[in-house]
Protein backbone atom coordinates (compact mmCIF):
# COMPACT_ATOMS: atom_id res chain seq x y z
CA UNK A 1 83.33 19.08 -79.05
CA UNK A 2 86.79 18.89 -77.01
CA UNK A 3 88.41 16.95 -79.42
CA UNK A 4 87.34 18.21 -82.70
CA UNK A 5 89.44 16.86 -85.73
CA UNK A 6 92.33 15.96 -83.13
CA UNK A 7 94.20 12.95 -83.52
CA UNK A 8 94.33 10.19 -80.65
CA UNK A 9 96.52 7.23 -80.71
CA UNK A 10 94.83 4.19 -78.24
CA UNK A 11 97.05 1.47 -77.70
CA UNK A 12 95.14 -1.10 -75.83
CA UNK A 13 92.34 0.18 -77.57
CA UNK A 14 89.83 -2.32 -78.53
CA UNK A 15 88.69 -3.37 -75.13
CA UNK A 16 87.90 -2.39 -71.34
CA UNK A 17 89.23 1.34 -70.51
CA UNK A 18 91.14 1.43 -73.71
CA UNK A 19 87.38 0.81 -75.95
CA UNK A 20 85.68 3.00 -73.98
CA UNK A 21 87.92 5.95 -74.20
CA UNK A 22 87.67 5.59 -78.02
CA UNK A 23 84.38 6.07 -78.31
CA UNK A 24 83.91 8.97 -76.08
CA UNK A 25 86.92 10.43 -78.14
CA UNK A 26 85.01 10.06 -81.05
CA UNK A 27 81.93 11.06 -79.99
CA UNK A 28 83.99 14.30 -79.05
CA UNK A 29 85.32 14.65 -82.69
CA UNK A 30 88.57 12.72 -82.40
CA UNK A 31 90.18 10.88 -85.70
CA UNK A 32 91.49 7.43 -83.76
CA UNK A 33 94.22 5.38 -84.73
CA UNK A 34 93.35 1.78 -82.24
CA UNK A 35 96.57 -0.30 -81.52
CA UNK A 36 96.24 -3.73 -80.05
CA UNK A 37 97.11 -7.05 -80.70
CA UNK A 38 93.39 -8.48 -80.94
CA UNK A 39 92.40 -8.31 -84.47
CA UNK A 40 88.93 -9.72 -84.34
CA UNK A 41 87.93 -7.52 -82.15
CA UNK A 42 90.05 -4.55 -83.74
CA UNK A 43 87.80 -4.55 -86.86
CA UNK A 44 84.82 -5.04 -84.77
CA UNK A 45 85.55 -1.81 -83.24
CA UNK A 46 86.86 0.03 -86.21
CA UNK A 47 83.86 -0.72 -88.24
CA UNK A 48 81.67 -0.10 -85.32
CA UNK A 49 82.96 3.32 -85.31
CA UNK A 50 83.23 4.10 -88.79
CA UNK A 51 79.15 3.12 -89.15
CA UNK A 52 78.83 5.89 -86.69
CA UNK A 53 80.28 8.57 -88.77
CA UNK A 54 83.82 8.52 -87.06
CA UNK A 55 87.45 8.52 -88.80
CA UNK A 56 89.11 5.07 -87.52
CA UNK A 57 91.70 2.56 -87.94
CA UNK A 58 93.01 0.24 -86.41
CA UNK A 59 96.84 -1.51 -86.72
CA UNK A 60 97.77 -4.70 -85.15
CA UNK A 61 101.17 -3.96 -82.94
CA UNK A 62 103.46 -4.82 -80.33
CA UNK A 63 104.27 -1.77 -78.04
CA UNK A 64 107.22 -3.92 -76.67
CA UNK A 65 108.33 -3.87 -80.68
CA UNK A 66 110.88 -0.63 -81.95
CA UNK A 67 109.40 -1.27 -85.37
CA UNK A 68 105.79 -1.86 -84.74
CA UNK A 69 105.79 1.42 -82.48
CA UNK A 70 107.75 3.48 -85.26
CA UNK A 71 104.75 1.81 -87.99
CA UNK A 72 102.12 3.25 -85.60
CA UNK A 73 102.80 6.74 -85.96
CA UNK A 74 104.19 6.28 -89.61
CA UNK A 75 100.74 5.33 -90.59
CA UNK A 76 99.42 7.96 -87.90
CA UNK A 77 100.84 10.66 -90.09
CA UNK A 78 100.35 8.73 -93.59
CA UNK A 79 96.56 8.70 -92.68
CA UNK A 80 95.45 11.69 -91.01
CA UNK A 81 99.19 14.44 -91.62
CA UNK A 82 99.61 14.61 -87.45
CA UNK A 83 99.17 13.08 -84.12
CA UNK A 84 97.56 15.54 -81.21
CA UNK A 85 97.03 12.51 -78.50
CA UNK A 86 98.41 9.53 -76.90
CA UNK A 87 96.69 7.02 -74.65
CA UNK A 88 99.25 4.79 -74.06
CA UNK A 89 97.05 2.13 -72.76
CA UNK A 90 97.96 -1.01 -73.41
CA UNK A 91 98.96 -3.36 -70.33
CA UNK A 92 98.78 -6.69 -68.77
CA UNK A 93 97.92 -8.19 -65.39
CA UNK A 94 99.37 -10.85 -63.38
CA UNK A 95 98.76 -11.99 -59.94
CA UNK A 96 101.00 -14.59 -58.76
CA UNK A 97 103.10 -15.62 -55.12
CA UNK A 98 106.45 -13.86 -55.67
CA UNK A 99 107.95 -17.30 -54.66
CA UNK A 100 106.04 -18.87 -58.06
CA UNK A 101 106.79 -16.13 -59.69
CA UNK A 102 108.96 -16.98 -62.50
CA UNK A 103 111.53 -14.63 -64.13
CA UNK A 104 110.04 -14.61 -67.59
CA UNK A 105 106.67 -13.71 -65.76
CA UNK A 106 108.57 -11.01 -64.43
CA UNK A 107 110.09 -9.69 -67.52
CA UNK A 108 106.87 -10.07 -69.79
CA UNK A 109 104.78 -7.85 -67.05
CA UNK A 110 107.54 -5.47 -66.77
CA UNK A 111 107.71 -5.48 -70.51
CA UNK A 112 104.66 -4.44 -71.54
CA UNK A 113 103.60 -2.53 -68.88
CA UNK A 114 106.73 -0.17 -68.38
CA UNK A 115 109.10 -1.11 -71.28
CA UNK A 116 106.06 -0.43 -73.84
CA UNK A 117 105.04 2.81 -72.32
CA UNK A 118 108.34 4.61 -72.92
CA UNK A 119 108.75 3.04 -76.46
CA UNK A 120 105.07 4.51 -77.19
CA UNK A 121 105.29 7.57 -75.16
CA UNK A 122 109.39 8.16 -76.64
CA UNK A 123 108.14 7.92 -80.42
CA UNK A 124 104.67 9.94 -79.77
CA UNK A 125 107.30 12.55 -77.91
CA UNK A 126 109.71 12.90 -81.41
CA UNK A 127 106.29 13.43 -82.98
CA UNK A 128 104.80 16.49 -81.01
CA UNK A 129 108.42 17.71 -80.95
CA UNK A 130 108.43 18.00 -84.63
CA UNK A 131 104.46 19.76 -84.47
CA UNK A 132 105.46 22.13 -81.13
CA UNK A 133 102.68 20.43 -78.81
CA UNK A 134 101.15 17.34 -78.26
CA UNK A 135 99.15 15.37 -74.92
CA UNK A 136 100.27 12.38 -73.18
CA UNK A 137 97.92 10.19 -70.53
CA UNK A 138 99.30 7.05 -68.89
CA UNK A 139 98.28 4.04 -67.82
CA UNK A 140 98.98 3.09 -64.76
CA UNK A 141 97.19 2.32 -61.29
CA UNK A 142 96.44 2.26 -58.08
CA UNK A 143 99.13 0.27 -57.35
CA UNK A 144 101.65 2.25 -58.85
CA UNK A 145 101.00 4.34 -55.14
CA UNK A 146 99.89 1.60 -52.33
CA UNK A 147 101.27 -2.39 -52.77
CA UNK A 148 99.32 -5.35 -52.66
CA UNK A 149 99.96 -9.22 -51.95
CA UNK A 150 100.88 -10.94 -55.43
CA UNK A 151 101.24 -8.68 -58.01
CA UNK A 152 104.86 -7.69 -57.41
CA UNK A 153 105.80 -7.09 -61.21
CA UNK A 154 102.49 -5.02 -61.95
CA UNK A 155 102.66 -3.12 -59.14
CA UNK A 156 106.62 -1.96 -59.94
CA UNK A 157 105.76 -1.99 -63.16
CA UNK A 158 102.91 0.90 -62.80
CA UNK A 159 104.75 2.46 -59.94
CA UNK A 160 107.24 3.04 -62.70
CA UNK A 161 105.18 4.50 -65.16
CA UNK A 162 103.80 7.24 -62.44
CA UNK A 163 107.73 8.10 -61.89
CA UNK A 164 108.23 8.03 -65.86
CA UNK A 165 104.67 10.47 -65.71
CA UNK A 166 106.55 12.90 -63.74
CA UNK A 167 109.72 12.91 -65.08
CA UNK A 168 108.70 12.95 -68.85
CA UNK A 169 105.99 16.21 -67.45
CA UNK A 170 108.67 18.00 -66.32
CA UNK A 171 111.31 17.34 -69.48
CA UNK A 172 108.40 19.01 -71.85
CA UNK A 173 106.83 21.05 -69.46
CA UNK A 174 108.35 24.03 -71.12
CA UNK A 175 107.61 22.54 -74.72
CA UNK A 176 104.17 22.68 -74.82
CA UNK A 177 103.90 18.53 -74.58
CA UNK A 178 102.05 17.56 -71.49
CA UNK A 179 102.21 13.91 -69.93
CA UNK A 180 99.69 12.43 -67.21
CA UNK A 181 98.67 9.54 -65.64
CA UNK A 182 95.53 7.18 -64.83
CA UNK A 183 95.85 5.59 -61.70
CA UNK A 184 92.29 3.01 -61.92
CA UNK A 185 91.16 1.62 -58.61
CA UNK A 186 89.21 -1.87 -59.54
CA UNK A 187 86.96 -1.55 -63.10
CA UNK A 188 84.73 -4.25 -63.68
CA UNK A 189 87.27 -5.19 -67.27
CA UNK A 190 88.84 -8.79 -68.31
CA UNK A 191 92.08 -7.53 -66.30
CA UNK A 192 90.30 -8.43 -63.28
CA UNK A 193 90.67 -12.16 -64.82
CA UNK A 194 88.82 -14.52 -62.78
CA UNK A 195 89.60 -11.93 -59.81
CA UNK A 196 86.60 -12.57 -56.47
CA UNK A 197 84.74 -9.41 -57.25
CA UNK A 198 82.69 -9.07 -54.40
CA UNK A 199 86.18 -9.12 -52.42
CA UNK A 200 87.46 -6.63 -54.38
CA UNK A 201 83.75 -4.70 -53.94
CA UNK A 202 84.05 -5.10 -50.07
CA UNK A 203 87.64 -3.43 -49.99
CA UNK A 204 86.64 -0.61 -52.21
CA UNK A 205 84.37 2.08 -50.07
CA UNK A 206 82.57 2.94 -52.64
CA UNK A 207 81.47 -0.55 -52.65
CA UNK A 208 81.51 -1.49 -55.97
CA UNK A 209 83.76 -2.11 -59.30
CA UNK A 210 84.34 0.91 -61.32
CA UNK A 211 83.53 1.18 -64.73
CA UNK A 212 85.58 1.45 -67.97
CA UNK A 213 82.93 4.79 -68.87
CA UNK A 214 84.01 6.35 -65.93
CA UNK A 215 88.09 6.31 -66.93
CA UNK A 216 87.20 7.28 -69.83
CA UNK A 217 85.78 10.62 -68.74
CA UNK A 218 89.16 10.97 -67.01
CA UNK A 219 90.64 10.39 -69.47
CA UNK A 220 88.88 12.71 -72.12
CA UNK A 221 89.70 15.64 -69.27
CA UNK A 222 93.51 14.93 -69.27
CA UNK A 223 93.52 14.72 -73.08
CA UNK A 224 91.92 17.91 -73.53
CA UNK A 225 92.34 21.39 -72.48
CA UNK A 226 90.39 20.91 -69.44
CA UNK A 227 93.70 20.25 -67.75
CA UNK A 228 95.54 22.38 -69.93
CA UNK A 229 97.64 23.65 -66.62
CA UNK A 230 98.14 19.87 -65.34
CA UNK A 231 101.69 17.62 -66.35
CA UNK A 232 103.52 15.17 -64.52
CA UNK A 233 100.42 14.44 -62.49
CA UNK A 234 98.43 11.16 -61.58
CA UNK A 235 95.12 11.19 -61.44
CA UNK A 236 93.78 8.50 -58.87
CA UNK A 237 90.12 7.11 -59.59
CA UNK A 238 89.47 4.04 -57.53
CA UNK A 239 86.36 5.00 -55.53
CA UNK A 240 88.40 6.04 -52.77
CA UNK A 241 90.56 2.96 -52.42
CA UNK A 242 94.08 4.82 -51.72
CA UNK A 243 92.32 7.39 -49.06
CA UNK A 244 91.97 4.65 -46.83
């Protein structure tokens, strides 16, 4: 197993990429905390998992919250003594004309999906710090490398965190803490909201959605010591989207 009794942190973990990648982490002998702020479907998936033999929990928080983040990894450590992993998942989506585009809109976009990575990926860094190693992947996308019509605050938003990716990689190269990104193309998730799928299907030359299995086995490689020579890197999976 690649992950055998290693620790993984999810946030964004109990649906779409972030779901997925928990259960092939477990299935690969990962201990998971799952951070989210669905709690229905947080048990679901925690007791799911537990049924099938696997150490889980999850904890309702805010990534965008100092104290929620520091809780995560306080009960991380409480719970299992370490933390090996960080999927720093959790995001939103919003697809809007700039000119409706309201500030707050703006800010809660930006928020979450920049602002919360760095609080995550800062408090997961003091951690492997403290343990002398430790494995960082990102969320971001796509569109943190090409733009697209309406999404103005997601697309600086994740264009930020594959700058933070690279700048964070190279801080901790040398300390045995390595930090990557996902860059997902179009995955057939509730992200896509009520998205025209067969538009986004005719613009992908692949032609069709990806699926959140498929980042998940990306992930799972940047995680573990498949890619144990790879930091401050993006890995771009968006059946060929970006080549075009």
């Amino acid at each position: 197993m690649k992950l055998q009794d290693k620790v993984a942190v999810i946030t964004g973990g109990v649906s779409g990429i972030g779901a997925a990648t928990a259960k092939l982490f477990a299935s690969e002998g990962a201990k998971l905390i799952l951070v989210d702020m669905n709690e229905e479907k947080g048990a679901s998936i925690e007791a799911e998992l537990k049924s099938q033999g696997s150490e889980a929990i999850f904890i309702k928080a805010d990534v965008t919250n100092e104290e929620q983040v520091k809780n995560i990894y306080t009960t991380a450590i409480d719970t299992f003594g370490k933390v090996d992993i960080l999927f720093n998942n959790a995001g939103i989506g919003a697809v809007k004309p700039t000119e409706e585009l309201t500030y707050a809109e703006w800010r809660k976009t930006v928020e979450v999906d920049l602002d919360g990575v760095f609080l995550v990926a800062q408090a997961a860094i003091k951690e492997f710090l403290k343990a002398g190693s430790g494995v960082i992947v990102n969320t971001a996308s796509m569109y943190g490398w090409v733009g697209s019509p309406g999404s103005a605050a997601y697309n600086a938003a994740k264009a930020g965190v594959v700058n933070l990716t690279r700048s964070l990689g190279l801080e901790y190269a040398a300390r045995n803490i390595r930090v990557n990104a996902l860059c997902p193309g179009f995955i057939d998730t509730a992200i896509l909201g009520d998205s025209d799928r067969e538009a986004l299907i005719n613009t992908t030359p692949m032609n069709r959605l990806g699926k959140s299995e498929e980042m998940a086995k990306a992930v799972l490689f940047m995680a573990s010591d498949d890619s144990s020579f790879m930091t401050g890197n993006s890995l771009i999976v968006d059946g060929g989207y970006t080549a075009q």
